[in-house]
N, C-alpha and C. Protein backbone atom coordinates (compact mmCIF):
# COMPACT_ATOMS: atom_id res chain seq x y z
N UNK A 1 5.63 5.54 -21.41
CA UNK A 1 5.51 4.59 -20.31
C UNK A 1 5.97 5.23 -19.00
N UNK A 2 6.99 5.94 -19.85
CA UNK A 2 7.52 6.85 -18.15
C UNK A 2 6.31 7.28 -17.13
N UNK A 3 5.97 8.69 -17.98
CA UNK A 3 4.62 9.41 -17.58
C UNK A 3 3.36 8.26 -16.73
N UNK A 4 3.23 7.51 -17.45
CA UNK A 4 2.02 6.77 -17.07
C UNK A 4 2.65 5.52 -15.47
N UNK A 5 3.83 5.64 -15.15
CA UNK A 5 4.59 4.70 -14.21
C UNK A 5 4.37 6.01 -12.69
N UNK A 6 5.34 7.15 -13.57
CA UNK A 6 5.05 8.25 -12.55
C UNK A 6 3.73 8.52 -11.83
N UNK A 7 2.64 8.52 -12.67
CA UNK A 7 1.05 9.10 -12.18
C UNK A 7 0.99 7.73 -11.22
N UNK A 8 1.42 6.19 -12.11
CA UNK A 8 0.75 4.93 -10.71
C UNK A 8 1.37 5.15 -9.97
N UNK A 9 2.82 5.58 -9.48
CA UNK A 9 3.40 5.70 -8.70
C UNK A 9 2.83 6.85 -7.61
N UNK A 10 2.40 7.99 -8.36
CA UNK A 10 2.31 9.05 -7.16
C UNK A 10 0.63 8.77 -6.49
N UNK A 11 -0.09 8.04 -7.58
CA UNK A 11 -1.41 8.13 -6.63
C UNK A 11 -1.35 6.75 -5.53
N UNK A 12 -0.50 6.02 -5.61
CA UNK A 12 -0.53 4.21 -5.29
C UNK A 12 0.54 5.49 -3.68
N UNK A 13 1.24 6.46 -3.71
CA UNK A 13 1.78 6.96 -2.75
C UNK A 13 0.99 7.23 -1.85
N UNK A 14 0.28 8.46 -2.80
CA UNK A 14 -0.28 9.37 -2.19
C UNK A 14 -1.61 8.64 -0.97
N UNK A 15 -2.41 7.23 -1.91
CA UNK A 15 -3.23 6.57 -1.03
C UNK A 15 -2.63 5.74 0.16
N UNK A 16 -1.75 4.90 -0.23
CA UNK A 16 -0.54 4.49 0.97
C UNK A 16 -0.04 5.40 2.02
N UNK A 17 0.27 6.54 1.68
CA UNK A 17 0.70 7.48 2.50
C UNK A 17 -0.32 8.06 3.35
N UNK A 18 -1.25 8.18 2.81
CA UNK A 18 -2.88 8.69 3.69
C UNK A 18 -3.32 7.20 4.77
N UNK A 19 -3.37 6.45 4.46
CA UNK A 19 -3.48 5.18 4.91
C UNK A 19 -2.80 4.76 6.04
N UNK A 20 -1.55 4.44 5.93
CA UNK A 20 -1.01 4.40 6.81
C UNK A 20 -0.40 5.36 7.79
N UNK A 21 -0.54 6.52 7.51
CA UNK A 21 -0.13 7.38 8.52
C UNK A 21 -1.83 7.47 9.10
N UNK A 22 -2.71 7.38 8.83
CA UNK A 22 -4.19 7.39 9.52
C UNK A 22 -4.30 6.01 10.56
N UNK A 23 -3.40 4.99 10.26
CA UNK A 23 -3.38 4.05 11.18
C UNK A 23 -2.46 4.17 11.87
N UNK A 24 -1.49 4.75 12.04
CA UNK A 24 -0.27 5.18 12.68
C UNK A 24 -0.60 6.08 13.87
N UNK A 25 -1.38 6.89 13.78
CA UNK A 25 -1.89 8.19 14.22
C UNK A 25 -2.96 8.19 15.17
N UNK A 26 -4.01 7.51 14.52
CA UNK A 26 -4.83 6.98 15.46
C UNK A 26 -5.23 5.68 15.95
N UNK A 27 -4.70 4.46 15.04
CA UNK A 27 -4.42 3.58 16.16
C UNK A 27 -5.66 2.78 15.91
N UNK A 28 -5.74 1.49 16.85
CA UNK A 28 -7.08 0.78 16.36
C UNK A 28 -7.74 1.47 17.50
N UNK A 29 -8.05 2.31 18.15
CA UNK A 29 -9.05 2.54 19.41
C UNK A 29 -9.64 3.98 18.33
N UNK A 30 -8.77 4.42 17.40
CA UNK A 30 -9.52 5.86 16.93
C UNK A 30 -10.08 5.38 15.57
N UNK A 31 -9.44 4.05 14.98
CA UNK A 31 -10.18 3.21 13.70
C UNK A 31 -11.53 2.65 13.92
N UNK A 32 -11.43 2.47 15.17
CA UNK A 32 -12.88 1.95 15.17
C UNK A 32 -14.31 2.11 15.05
N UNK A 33 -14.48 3.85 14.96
CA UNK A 33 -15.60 4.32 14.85
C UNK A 33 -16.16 4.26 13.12
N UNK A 34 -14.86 3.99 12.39
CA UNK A 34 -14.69 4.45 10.52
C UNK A 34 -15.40 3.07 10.16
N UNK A 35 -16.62 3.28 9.65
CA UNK A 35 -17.18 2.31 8.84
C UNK A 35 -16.64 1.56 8.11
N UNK A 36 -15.09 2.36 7.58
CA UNK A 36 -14.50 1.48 6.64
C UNK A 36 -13.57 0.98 7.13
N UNK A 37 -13.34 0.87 8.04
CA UNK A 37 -11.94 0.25 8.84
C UNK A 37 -12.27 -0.85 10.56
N UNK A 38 -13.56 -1.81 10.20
CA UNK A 38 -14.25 -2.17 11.25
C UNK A 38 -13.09 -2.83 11.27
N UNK A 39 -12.15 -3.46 9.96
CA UNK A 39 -11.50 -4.94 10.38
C UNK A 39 -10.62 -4.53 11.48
N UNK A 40 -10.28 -3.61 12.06
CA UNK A 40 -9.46 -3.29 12.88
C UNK A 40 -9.85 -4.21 14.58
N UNK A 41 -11.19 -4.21 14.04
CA UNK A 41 -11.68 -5.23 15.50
C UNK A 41 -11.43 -6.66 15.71
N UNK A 42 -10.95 -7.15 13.94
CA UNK A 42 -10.50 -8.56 14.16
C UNK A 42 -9.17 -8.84 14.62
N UNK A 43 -8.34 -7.63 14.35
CA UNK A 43 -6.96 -7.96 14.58
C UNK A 43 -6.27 -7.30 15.81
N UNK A 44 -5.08 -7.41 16.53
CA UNK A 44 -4.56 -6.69 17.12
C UNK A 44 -4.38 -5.60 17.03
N UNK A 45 -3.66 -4.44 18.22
CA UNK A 45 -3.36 -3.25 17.60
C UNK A 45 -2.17 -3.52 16.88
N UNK A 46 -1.05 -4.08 17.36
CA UNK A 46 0.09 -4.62 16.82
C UNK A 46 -0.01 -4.94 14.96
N UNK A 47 -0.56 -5.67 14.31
CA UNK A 47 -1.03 -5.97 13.00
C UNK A 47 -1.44 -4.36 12.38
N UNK A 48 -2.46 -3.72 13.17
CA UNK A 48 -2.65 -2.24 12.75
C UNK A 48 -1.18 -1.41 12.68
N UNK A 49 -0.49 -0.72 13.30
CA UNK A 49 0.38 -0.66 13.57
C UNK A 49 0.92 -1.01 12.32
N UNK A 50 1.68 -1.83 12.20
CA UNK A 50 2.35 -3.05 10.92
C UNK A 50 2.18 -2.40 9.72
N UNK A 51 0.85 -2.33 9.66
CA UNK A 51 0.16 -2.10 8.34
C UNK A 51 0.27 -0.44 8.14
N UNK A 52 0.09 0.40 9.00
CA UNK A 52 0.98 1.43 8.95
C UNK A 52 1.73 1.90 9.23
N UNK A 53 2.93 0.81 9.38
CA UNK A 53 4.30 1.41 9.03
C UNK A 53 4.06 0.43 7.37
N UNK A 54 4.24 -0.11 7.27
CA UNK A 54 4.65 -0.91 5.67
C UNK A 54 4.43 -0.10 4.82
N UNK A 55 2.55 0.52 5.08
CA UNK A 55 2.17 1.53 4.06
C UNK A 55 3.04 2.40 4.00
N UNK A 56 3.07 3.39 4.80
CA UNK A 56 4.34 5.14 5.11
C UNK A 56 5.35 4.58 4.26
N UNK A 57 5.77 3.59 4.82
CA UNK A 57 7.02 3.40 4.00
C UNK A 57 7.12 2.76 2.46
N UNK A 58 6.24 2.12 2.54
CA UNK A 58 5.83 1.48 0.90
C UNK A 58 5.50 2.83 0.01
N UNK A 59 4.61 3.86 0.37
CA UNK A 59 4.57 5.45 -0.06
C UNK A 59 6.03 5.81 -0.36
N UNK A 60 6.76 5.95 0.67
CA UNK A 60 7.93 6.97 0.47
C UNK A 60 8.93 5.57 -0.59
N UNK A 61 8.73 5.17 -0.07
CA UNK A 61 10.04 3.81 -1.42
C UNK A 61 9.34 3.84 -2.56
N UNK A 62 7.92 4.19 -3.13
CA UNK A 62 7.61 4.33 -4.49
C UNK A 62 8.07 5.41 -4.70
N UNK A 63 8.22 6.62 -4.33
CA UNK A 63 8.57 7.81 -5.27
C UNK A 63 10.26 8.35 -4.99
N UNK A 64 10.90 8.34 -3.40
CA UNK A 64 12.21 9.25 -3.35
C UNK A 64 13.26 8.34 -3.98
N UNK A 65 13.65 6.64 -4.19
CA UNK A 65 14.35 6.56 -4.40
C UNK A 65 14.75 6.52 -6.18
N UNK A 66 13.54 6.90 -6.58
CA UNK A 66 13.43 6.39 -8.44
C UNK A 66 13.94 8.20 -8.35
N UNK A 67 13.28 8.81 -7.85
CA UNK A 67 13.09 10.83 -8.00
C UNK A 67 14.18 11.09 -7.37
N UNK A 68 15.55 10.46 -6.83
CA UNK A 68 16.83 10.97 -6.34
C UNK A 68 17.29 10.08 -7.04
N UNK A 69 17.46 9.02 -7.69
CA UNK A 69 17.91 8.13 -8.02
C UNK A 69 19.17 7.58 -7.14
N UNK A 70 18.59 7.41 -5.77
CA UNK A 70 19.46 6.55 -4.77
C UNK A 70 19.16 5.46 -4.47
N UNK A 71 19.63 4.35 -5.08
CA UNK A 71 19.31 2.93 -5.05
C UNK A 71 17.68 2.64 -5.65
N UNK A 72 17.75 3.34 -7.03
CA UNK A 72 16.43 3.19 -7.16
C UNK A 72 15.35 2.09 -7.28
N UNK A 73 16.53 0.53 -7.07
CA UNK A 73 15.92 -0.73 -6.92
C UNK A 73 14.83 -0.91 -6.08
N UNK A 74 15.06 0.78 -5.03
CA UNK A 74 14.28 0.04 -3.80
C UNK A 74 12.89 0.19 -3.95
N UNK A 75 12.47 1.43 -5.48
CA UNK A 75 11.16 1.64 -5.85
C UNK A 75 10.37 0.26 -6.27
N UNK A 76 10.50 -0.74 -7.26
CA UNK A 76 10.46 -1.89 -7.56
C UNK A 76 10.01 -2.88 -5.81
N UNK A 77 10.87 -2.65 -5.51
CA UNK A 77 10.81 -3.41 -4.04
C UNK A 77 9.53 -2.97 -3.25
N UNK A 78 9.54 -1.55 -3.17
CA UNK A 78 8.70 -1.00 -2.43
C UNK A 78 7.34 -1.37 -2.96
N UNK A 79 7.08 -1.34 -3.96
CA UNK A 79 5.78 -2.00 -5.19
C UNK A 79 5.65 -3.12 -4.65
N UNK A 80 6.21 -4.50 -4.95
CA UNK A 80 6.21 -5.72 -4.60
C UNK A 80 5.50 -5.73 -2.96
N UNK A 81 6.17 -5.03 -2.42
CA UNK A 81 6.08 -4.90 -0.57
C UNK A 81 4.22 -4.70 -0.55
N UNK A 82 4.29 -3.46 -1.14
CA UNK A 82 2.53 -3.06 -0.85
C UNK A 82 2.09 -4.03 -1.89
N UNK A 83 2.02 -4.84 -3.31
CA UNK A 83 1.41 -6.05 -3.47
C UNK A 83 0.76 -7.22 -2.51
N UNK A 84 2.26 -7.45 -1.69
CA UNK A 84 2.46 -8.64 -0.21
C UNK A 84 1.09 -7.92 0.44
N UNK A 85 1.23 -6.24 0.84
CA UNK A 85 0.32 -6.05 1.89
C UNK A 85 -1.43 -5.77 1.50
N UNK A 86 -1.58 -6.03 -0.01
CA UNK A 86 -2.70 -5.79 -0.90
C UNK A 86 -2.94 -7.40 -0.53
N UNK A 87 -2.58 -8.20 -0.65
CA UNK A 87 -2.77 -9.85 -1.00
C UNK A 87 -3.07 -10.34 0.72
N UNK A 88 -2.54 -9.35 1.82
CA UNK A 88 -2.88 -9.97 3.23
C UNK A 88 -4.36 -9.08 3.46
N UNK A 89 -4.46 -8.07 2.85
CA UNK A 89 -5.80 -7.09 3.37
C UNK A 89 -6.83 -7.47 2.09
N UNK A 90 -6.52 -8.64 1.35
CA UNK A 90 -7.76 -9.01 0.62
C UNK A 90 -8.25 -10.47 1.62
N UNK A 91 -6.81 -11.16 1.95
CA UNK A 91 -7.36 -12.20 3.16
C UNK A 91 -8.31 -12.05 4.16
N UNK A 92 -7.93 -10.74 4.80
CA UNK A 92 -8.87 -10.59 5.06
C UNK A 92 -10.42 -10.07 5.12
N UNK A 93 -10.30 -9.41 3.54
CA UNK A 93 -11.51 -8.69 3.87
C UNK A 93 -12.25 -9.94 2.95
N UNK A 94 -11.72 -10.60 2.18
CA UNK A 94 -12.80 -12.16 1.90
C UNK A 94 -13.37 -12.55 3.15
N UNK A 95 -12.90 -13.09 4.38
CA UNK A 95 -13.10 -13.53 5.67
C UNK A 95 -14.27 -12.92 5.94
N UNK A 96 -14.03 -11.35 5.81
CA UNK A 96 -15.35 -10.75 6.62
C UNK A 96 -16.04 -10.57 5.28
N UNK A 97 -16.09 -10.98 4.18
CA UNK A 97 -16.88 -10.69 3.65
C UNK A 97 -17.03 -9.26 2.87
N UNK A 98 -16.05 -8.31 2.77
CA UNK A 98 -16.23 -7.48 2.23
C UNK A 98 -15.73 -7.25 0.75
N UNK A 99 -16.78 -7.67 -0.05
CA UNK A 99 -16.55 -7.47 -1.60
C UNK A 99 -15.72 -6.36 -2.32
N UNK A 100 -16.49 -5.66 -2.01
CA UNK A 100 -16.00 -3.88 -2.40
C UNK A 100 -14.57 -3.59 -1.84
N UNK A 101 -14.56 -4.06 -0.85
CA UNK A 101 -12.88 -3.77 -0.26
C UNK A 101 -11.76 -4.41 -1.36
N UNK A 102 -12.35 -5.59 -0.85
CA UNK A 102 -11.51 -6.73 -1.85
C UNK A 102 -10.83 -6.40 -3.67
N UNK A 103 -12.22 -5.94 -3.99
CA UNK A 103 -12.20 -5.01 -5.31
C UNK A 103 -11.03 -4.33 -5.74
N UNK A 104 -11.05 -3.26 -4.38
CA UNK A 104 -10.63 -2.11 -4.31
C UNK A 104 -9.07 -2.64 -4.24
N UNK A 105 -9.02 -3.63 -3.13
CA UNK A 105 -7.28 -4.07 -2.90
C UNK A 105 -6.56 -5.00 -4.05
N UNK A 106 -7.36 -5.50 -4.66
CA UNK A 106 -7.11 -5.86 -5.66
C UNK A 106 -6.52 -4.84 -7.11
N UNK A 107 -7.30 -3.78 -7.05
CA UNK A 107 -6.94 -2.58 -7.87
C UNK A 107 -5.69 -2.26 -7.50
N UNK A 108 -5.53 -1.71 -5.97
CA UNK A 108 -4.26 -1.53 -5.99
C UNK A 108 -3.19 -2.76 -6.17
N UNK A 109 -3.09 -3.43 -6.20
CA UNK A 109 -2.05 -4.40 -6.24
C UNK A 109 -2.03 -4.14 -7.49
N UNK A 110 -2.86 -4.78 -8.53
CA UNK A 110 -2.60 -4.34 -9.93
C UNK A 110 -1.79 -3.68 -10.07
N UNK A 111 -1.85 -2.37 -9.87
CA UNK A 111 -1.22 -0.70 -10.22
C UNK A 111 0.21 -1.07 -9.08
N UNK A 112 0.48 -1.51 -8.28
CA UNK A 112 1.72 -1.72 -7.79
C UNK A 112 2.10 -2.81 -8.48
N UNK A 113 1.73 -3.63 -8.91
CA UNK A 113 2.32 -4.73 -10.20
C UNK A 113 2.97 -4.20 -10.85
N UNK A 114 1.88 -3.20 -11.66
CA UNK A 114 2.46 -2.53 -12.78
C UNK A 114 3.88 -1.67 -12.82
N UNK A 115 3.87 -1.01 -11.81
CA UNK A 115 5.22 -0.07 -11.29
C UNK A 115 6.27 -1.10 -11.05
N UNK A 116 5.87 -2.11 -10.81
CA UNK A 116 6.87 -3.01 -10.04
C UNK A 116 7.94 -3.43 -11.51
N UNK A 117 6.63 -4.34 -12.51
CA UNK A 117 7.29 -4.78 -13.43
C UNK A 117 7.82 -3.47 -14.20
N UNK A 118 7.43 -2.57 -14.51
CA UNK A 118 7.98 -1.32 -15.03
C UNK A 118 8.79 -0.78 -14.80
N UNK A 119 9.14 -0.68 -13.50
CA UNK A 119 10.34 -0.38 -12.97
C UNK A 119 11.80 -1.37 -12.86
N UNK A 120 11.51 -2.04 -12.87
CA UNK A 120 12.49 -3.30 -12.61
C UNK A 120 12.90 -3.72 -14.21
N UNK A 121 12.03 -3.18 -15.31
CA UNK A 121 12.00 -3.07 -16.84
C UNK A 121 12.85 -2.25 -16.57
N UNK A 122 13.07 -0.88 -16.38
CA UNK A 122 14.09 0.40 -16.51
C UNK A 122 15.10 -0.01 -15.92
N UNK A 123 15.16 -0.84 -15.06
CA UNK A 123 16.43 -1.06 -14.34
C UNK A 123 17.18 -1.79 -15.12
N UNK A 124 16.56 -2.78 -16.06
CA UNK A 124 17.66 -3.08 -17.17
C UNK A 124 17.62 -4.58 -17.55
């Protein structure tokens, strides 16, 4: 169970971490050209923004605090957190209509479920 917590953990990072540092970086004026990131036109930049910081940091709270074991509650937490932000980016992509997104955010939440309850299992 370990093994299989580690792999959801590092790819549920690794996509969070790409994610939100791509909204961090460039912002809704450089999101807007990405086919896959139109919703950026419904919302503020502020909400963009939001969403990548939660991600960066929802990335780094799934893997350093379980892999230093410094307060490793906060891995569990960090899971739950990107669930919250899987369950607001399916709100909206129902709204606009985007199936496939929805799909997709739904997948991840799953797989941060899973770490969540798994982890919070190890904790005791």
């Amino acid at each position: 169970m370990n093994v299989a917590l580690w792999i959801a953990q590092g790819l549920l990072a690794a996509v969070f971490l790409m994610t939100g540092m791509m909204k961090l970086v460039k912002g809704k004026d450089g999101l807007k050209t990405d086919p896959r990131m139109l919703w950026v036109n419904d919302v503020p930049e502020s909400r963009v923004r939001v969403a990548g910081v939660t991600a960066t940091l929802g990335a780094i709270g799934l893997i350093l605090p379980w892999a230093l074991d410094i307060l490793p509650v906060l891995t569990p937490l960090a899971a739950i957190g990107l669930v919250a932000q899987m369950a607001l980016a399916m709100q909206l992509h129902m709204k606009r209509k985007e199936t496939q997104t929805v799909v997709m955010n739904a997948m991840f939440a799953a797989l941060a479920l899973f770490v969540a309850f798994g982890r919070l299992s190890d904790l005791g």
